[in-house]
C-alpha atoms as a PDB file:
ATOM      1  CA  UNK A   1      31.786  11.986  -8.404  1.00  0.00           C
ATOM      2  CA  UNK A   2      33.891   8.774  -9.408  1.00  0.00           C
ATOM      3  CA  UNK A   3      32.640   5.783  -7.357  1.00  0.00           C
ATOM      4  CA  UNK A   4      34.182   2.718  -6.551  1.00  0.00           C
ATOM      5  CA  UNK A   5      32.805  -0.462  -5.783  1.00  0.00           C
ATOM      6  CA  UNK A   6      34.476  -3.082  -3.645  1.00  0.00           C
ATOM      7  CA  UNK A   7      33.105  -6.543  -5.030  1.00  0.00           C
ATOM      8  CA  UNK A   8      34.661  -8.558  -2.211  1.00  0.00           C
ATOM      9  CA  UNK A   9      33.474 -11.043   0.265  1.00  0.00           C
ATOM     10  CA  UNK A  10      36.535 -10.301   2.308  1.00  0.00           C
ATOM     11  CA  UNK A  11      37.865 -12.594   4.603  1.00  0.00           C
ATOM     12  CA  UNK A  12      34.517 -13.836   6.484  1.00  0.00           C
ATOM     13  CA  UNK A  13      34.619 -13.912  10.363  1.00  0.00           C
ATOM     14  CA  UNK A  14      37.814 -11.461  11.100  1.00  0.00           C
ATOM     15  CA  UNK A  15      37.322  -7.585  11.123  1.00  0.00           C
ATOM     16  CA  UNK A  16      40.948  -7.206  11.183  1.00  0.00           C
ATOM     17  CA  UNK A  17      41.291  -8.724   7.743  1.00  0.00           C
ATOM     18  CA  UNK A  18      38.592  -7.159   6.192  1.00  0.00           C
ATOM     19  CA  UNK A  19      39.860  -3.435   7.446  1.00  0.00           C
ATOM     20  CA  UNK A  20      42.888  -4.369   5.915  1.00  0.00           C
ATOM     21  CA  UNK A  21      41.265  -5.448   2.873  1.00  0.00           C
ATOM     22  CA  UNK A  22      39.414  -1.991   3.039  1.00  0.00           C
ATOM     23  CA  UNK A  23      42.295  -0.309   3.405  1.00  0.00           C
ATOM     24  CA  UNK A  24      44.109  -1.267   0.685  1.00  0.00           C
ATOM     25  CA  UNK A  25      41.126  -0.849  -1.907  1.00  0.00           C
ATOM     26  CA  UNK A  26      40.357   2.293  -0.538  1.00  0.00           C
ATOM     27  CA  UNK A  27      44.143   3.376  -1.463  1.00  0.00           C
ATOM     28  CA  UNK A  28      43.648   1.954  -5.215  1.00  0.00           C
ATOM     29  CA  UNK A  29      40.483   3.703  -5.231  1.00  0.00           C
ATOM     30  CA  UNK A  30      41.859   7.411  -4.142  1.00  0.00           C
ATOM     31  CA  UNK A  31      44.387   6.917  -6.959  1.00  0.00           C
ATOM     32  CA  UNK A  32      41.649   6.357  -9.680  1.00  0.00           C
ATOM     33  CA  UNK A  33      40.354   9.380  -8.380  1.00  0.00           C
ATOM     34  CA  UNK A  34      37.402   8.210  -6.248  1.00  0.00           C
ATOM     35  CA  UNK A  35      35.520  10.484  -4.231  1.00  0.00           C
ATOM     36  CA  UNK A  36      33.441   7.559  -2.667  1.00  0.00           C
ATOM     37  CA  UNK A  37      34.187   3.939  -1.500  1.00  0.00           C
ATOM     38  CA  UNK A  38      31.409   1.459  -1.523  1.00  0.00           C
ATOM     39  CA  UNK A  39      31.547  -2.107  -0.187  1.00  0.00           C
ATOM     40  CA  UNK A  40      29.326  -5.345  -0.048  1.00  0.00           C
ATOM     41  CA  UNK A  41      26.455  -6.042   2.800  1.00  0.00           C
ATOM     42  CA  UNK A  42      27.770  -6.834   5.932  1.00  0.00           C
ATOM     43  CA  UNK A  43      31.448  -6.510   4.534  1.00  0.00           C
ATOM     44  CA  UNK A  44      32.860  -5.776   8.273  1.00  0.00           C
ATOM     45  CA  UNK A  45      32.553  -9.301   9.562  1.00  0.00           C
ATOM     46  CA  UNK A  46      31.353 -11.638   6.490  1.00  0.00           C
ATOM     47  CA  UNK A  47      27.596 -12.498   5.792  1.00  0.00           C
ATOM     48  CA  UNK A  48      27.353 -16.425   6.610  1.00  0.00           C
ATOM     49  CA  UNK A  49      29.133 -15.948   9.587  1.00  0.00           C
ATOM     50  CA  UNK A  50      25.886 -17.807  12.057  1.00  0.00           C
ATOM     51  CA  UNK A  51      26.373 -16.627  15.755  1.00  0.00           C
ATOM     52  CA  UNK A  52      29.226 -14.828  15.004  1.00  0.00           C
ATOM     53  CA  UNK A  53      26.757 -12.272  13.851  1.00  0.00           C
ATOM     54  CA  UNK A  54      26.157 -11.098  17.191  1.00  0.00           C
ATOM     55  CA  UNK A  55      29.671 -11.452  18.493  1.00  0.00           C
ATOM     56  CA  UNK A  56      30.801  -9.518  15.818  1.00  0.00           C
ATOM     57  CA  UNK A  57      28.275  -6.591  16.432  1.00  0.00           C
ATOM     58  CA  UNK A  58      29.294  -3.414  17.503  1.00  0.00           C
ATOM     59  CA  UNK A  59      27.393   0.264  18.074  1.00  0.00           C
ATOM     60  CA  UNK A  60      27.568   2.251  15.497  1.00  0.00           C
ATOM     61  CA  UNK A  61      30.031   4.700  16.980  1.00  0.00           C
ATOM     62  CA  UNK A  62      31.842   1.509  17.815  1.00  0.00           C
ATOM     63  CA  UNK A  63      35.723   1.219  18.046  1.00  0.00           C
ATOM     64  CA  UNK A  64      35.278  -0.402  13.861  1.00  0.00           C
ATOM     65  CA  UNK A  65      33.144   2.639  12.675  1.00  0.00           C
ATOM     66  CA  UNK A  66      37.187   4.602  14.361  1.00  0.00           C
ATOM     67  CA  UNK A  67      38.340   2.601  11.933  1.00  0.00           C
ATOM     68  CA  UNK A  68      36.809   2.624   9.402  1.00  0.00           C
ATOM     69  CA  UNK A  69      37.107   7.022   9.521  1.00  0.00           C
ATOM     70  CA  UNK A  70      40.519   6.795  10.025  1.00  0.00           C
ATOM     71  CA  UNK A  71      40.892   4.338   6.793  1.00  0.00           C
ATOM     72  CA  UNK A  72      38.736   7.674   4.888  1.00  0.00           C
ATOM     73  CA  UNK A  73      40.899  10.217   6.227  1.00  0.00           C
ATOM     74  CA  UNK A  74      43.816   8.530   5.523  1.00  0.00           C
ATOM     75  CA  UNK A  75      43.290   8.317   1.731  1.00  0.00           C
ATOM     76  CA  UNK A  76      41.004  11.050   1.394  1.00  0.00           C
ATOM     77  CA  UNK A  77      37.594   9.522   0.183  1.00  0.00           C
ATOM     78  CA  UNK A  78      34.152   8.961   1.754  1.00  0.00           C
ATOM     79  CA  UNK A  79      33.401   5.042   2.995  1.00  0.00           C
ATOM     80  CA  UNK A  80      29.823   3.227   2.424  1.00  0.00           C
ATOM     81  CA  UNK A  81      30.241  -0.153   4.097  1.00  0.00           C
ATOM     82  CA  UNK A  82      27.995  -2.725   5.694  1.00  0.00           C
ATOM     83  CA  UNK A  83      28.246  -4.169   9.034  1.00  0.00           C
ATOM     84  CA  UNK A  84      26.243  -6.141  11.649  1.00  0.00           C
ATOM     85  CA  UNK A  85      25.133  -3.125  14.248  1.00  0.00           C
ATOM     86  CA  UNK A  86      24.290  -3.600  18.242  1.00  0.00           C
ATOM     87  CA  UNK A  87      21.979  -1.279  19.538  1.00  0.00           C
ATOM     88  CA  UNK A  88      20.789  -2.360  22.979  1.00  0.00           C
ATOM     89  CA  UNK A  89      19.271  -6.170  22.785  1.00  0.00           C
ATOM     90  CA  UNK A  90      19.086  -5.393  19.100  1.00  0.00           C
ATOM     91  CA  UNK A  91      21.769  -6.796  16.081  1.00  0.00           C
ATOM     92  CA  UNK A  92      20.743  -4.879  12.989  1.00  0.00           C
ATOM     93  CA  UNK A  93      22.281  -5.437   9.302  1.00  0.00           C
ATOM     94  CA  UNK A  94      23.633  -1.615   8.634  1.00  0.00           C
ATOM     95  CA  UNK A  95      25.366   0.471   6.446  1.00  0.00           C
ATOM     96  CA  UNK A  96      27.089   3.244   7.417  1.00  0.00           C
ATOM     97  CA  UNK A  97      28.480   6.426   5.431  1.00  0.00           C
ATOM     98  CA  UNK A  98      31.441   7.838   6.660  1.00  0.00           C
ATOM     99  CA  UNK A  99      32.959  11.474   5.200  1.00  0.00           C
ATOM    100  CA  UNK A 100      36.557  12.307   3.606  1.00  0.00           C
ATOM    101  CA  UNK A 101      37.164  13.918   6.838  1.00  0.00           C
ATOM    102  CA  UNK A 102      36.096  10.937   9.401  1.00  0.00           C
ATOM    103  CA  UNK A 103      32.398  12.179  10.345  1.00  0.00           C
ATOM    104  CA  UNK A 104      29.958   9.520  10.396  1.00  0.00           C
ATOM    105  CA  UNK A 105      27.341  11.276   8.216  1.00  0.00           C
ATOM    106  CA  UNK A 106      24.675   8.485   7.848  1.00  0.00           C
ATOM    107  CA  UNK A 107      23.897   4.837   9.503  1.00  0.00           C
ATOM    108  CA  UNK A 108      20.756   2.664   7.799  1.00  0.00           C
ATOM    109  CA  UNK A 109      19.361  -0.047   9.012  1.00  0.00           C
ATOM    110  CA  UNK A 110      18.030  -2.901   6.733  1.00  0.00           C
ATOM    111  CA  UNK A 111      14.294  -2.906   6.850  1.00  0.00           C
ATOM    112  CA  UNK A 112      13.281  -5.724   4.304  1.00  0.00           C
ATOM    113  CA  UNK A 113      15.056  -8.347   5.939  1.00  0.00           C
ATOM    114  CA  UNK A 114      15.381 -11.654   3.339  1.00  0.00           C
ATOM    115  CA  UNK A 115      14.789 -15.336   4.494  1.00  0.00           C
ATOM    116  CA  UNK A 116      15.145 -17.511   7.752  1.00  0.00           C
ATOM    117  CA  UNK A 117      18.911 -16.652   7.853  1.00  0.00           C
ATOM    118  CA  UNK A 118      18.394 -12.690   8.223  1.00  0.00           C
ATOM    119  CA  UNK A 119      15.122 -13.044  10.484  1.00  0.00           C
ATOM    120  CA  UNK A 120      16.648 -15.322  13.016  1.00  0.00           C
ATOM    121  CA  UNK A 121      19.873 -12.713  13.340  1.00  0.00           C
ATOM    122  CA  UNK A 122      18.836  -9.447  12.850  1.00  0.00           C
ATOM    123  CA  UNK A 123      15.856  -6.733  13.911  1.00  0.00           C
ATOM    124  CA  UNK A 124      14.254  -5.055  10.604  1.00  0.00           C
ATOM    125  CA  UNK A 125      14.881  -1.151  11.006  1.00  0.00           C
ATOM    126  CA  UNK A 126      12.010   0.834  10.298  1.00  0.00           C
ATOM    127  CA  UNK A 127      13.454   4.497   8.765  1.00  0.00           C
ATOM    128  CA  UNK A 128      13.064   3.429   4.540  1.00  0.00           C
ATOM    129  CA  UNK A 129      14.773   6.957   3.622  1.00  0.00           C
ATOM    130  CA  UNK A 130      18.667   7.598   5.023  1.00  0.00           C
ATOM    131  CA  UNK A 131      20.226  10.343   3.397  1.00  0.00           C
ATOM    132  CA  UNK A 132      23.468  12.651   3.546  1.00  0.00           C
ATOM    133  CA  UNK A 133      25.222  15.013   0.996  1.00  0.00           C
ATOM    134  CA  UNK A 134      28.738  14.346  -0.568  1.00  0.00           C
ATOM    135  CA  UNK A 135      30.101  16.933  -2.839  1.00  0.00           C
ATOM    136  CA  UNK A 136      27.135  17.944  -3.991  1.00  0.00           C
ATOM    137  CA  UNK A 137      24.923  14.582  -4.570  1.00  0.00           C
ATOM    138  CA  UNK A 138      22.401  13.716  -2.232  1.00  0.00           C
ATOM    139  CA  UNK A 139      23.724  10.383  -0.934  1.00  0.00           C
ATOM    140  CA  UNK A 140      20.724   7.688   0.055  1.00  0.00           C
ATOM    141  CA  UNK A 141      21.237   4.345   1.571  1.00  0.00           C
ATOM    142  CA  UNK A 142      19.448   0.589   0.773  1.00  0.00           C
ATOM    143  CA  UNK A 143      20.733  -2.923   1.551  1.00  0.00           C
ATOM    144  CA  UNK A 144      19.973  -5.966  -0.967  1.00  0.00           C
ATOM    145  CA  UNK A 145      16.587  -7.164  -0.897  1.00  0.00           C
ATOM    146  CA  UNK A 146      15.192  -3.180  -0.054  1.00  0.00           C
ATOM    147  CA  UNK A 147      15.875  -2.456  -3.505  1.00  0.00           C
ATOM    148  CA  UNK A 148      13.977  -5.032  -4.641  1.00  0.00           C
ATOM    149  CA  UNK A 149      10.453  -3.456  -3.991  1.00  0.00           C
ATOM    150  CA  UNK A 150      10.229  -0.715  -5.950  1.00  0.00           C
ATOM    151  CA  UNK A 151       8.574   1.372  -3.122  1.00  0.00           C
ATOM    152  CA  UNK A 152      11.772   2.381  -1.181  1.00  0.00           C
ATOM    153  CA  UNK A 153      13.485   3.326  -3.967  1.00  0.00           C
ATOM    154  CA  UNK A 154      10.550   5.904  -5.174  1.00  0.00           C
ATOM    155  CA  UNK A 155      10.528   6.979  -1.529  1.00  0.00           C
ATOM    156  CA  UNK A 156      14.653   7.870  -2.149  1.00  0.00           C
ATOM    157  CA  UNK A 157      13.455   9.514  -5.724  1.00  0.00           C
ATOM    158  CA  UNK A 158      10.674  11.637  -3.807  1.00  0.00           C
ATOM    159  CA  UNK A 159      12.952  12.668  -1.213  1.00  0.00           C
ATOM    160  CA  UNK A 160      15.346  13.829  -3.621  1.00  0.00           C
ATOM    161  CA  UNK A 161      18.254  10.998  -3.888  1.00  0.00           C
ATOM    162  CA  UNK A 162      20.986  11.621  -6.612  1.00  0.00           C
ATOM    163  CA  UNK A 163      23.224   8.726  -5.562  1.00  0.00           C
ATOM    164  CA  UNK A 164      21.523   5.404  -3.941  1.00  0.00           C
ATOM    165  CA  UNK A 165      24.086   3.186  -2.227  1.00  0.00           C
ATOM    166  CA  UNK A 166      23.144  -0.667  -2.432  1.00  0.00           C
ATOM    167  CA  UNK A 167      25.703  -2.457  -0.563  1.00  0.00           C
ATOM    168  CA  UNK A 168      24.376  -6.343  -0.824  1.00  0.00           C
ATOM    169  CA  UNK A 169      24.764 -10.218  -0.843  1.00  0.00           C
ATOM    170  CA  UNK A 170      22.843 -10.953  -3.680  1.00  0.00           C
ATOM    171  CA  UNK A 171      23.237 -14.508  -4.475  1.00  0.00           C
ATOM    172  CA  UNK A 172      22.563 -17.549  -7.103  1.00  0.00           C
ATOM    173  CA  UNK A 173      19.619 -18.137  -8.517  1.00  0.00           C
ATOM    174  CA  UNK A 174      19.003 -14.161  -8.547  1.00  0.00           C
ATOM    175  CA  UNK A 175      21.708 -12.537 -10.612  1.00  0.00           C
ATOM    176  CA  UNK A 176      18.904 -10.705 -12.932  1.00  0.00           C
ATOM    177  CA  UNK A 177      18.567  -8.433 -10.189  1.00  0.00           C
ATOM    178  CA  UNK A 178      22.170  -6.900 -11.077  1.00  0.00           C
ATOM    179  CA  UNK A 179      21.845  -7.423 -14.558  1.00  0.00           C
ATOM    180  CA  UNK A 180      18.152  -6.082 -14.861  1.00  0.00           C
ATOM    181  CA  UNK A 181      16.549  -5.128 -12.837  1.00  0.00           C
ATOM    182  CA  UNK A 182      18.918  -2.205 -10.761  1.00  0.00           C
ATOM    183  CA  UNK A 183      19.371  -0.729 -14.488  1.00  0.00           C
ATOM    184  CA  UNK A 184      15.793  -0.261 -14.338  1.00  0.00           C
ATOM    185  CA  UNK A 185      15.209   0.785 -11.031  1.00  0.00           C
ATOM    186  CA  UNK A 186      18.139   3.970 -11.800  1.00  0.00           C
ATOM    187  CA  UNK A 187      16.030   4.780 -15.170  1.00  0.00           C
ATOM    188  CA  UNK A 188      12.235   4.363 -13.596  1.00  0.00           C
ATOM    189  CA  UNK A 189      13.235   6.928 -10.567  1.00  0.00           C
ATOM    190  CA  UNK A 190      15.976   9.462 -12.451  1.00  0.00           C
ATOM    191  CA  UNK A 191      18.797   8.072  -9.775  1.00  0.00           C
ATOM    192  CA  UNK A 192      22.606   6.583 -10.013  1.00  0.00           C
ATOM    193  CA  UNK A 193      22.444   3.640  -7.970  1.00  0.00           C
ATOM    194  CA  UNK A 194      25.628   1.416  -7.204  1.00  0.00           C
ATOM    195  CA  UNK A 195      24.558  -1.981  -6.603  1.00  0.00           C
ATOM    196  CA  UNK A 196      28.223  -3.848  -4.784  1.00  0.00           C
ATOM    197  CA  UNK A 197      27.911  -7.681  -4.074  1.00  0.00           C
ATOM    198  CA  UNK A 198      29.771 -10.074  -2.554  1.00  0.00           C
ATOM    199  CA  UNK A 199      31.643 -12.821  -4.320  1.00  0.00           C
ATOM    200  CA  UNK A 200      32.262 -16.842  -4.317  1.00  0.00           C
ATOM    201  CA  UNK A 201      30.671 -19.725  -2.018  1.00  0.00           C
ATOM    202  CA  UNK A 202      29.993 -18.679   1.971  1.00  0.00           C
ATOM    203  CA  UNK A 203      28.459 -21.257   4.169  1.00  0.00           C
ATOM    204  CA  UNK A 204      25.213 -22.524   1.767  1.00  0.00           C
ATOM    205  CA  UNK A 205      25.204 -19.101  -0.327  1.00  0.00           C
ATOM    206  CA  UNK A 206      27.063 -18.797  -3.529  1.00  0.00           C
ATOM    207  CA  UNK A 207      27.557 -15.216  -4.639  1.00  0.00           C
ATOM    208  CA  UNK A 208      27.568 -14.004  -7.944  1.00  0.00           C
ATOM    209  CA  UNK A 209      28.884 -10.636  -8.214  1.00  0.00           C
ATOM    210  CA  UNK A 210      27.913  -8.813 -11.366  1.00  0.00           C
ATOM    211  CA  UNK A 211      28.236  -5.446  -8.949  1.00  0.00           C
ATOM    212  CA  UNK A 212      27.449  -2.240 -11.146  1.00  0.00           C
ATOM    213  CA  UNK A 213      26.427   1.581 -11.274  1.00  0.00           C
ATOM    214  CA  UNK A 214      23.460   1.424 -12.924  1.00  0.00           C
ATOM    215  CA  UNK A 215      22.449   5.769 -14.737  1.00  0.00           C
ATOM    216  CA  UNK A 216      19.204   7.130 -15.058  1.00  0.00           C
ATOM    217  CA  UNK A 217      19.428   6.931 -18.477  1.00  0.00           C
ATOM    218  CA  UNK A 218      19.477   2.857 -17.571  1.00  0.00           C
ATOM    219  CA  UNK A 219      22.578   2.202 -18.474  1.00  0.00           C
ATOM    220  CA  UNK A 220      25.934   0.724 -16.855  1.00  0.00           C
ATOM    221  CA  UNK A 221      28.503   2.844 -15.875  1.00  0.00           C
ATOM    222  CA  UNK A 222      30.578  -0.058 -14.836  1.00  0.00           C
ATOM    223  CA  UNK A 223      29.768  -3.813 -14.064  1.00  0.00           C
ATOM    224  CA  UNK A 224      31.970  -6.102 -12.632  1.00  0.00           C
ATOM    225  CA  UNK A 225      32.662  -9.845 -13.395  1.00  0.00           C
ATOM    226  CA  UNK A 226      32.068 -12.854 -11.280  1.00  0.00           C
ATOM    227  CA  UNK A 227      35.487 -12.601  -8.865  1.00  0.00           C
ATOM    228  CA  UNK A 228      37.001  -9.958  -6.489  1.00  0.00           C
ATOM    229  CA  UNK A 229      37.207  -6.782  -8.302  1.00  0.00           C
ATOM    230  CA  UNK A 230      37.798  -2.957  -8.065  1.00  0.00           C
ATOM    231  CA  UNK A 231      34.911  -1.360  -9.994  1.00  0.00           C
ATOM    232  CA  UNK A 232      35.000   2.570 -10.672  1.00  0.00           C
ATOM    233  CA  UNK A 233      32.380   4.848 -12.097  1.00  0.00           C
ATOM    234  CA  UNK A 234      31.036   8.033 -12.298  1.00  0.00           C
ATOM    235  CA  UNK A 235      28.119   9.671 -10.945  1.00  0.00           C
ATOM    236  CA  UNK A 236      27.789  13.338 -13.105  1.00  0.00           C
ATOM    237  CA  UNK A 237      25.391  15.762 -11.567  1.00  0.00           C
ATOM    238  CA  UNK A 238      25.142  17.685 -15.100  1.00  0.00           C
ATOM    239  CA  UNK A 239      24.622  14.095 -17.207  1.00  0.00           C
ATOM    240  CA  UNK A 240      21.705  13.804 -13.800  1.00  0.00           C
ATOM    241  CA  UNK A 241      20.124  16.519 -14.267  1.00  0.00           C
ATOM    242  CA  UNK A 242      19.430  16.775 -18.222  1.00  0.00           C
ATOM    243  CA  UNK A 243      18.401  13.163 -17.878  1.00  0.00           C
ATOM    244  CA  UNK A 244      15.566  14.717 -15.253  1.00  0.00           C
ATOM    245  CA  UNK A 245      14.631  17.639 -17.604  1.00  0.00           C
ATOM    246  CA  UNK A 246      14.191  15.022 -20.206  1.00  0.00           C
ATOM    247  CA  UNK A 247      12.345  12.053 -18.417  1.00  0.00           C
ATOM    248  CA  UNK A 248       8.676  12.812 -17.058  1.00  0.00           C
ATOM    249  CA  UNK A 249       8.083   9.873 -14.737  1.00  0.00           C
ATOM    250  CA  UNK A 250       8.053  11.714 -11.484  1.00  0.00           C
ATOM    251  CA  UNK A 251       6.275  14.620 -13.194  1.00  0.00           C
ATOM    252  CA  UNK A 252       3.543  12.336 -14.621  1.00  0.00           C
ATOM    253  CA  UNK A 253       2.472  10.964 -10.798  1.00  0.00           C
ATOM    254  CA  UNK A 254      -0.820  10.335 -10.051  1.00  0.00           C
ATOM    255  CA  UNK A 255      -0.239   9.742  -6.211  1.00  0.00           C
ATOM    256  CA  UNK A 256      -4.198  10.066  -5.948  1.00  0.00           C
ATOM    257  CA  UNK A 257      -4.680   6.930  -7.311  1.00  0.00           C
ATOM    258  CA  UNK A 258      -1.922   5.200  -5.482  1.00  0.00           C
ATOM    259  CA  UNK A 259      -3.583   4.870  -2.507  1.00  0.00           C
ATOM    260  CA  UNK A 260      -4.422   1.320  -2.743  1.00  0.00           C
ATOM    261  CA  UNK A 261      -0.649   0.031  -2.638  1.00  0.00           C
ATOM    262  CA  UNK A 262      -0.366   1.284   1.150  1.00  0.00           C
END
């Protein structure tokens, strides 16, 4: 399944812009032949937006999440994007898979939730494994810092995730995460994973891009450069599953002696 990535930062505070932003990659994208649309964390409203967070928020089923299906159905191709969600008193950092056809076929909720900025806006969610299918690929769900401990992305691998979607803000010092460590991550658990960042300066954070779909075989599909960018790639069952056949880690468990890490 060709993948694209939408390294943008969009335009920060207006959902209007950014849908229009969305909708005009998402045309490029169907063109290239893309299957699948990926954006950055909390590409619906901006990251470093402060109380605007909460403003901002809508339900999951809210009148963006419309919009967002009719921008899929439209052009034909499933949508991954991130967005702050409002679930009662609650403002979780989400990202939410909709279908070629408009159905909303997963939401997850961040549940590693990274420095004062995140903690003092949004709730942690507490379901580690999201998953939905997509022309064949099991489809799995992280945001940004999740993908950083190595146990949620096992937990995907054990449950059977083809395809891990990492919408994120990762930002300076930290670009070895894009360059090293999500290649590693897709070889140590036999999974695709598309890692899409924001871009440029936002309030105090400074972006840095580097977006990519990492293979199991640990190497990039695609990676993109510092600025805004259209990234495509493919995820290839076949390629998948000899790379599986081949590669013993998950085989070679010894979840006996793993009790320890819990």
């Amino acid at each position: 399944m060709r993948t694209a990535l939408l390294q943008s930062s969009g335009r920060p505070g207006s959902t209007v812009e950014n849908l229009k932003v969305l909708d005009e990659a998402a045309g490029r994208a169907a063109a290239a032949g893309a299957g699948l649309l990926v954006t950055a964390e909390m590409f619906l409203t901006g990251y470093a937006i402060g109380d605007d967070i909460g403003r901002l928020a809508e339900p999951a089923d809210g009148d963006h999440a419309h919009a967002v299906a009719e921008i899929a159905t439209g052009h034909g191709l499933a949508i991954a994007y991130g967005y702050p969600e409002r679930a009662g008193d609650s403002v979780f950092n989400s990202a939410q898979l909709i279908s070629a056809d408009g159905t909303r076929l997963a939401n997850y909720r961040k549940t590693h939730l990274f420095g004062c900025f995140e903690r003092d806006h949004f709730t942690p969610g507490d379901q580690p494994v999201v998953q939905a299918e997509i022309d064949g690929l099991r489809v799995g769900l992280l945001i940004c810092y999740d993908v950083e401990f190595p146990e949620n992305v096992r937990a995907h691998a054990l449950a059977g995730t083809d395809l891990l979607l990492v919408p994120t803000a990762q930002m300076h010092p930290f670009q070895f995460v894009a360059e090293s460590m999500i290649p590693v991550r897709a070889f140590e658990n036999q999974i695709y994973v598309a890692y899409v960042n924001r871009v440029g300066r936002e309030g105090e954070f400074e972006f840095v891009g580097l977006s990519t779909l990492a293979g199991p075989d640990g190497v990039a599909r695609t990676r993109a450069g510092r600025g805004e960018e259209l990234a495509l790639a493919d995820a290839d069952p076949a390629f998948l599953a000899a790379s599986r056949e081949a590669n013993p880690y998950l085989l070679d468990r010894r979840p006996g002696l793993y009790g320890s890490l819990a």
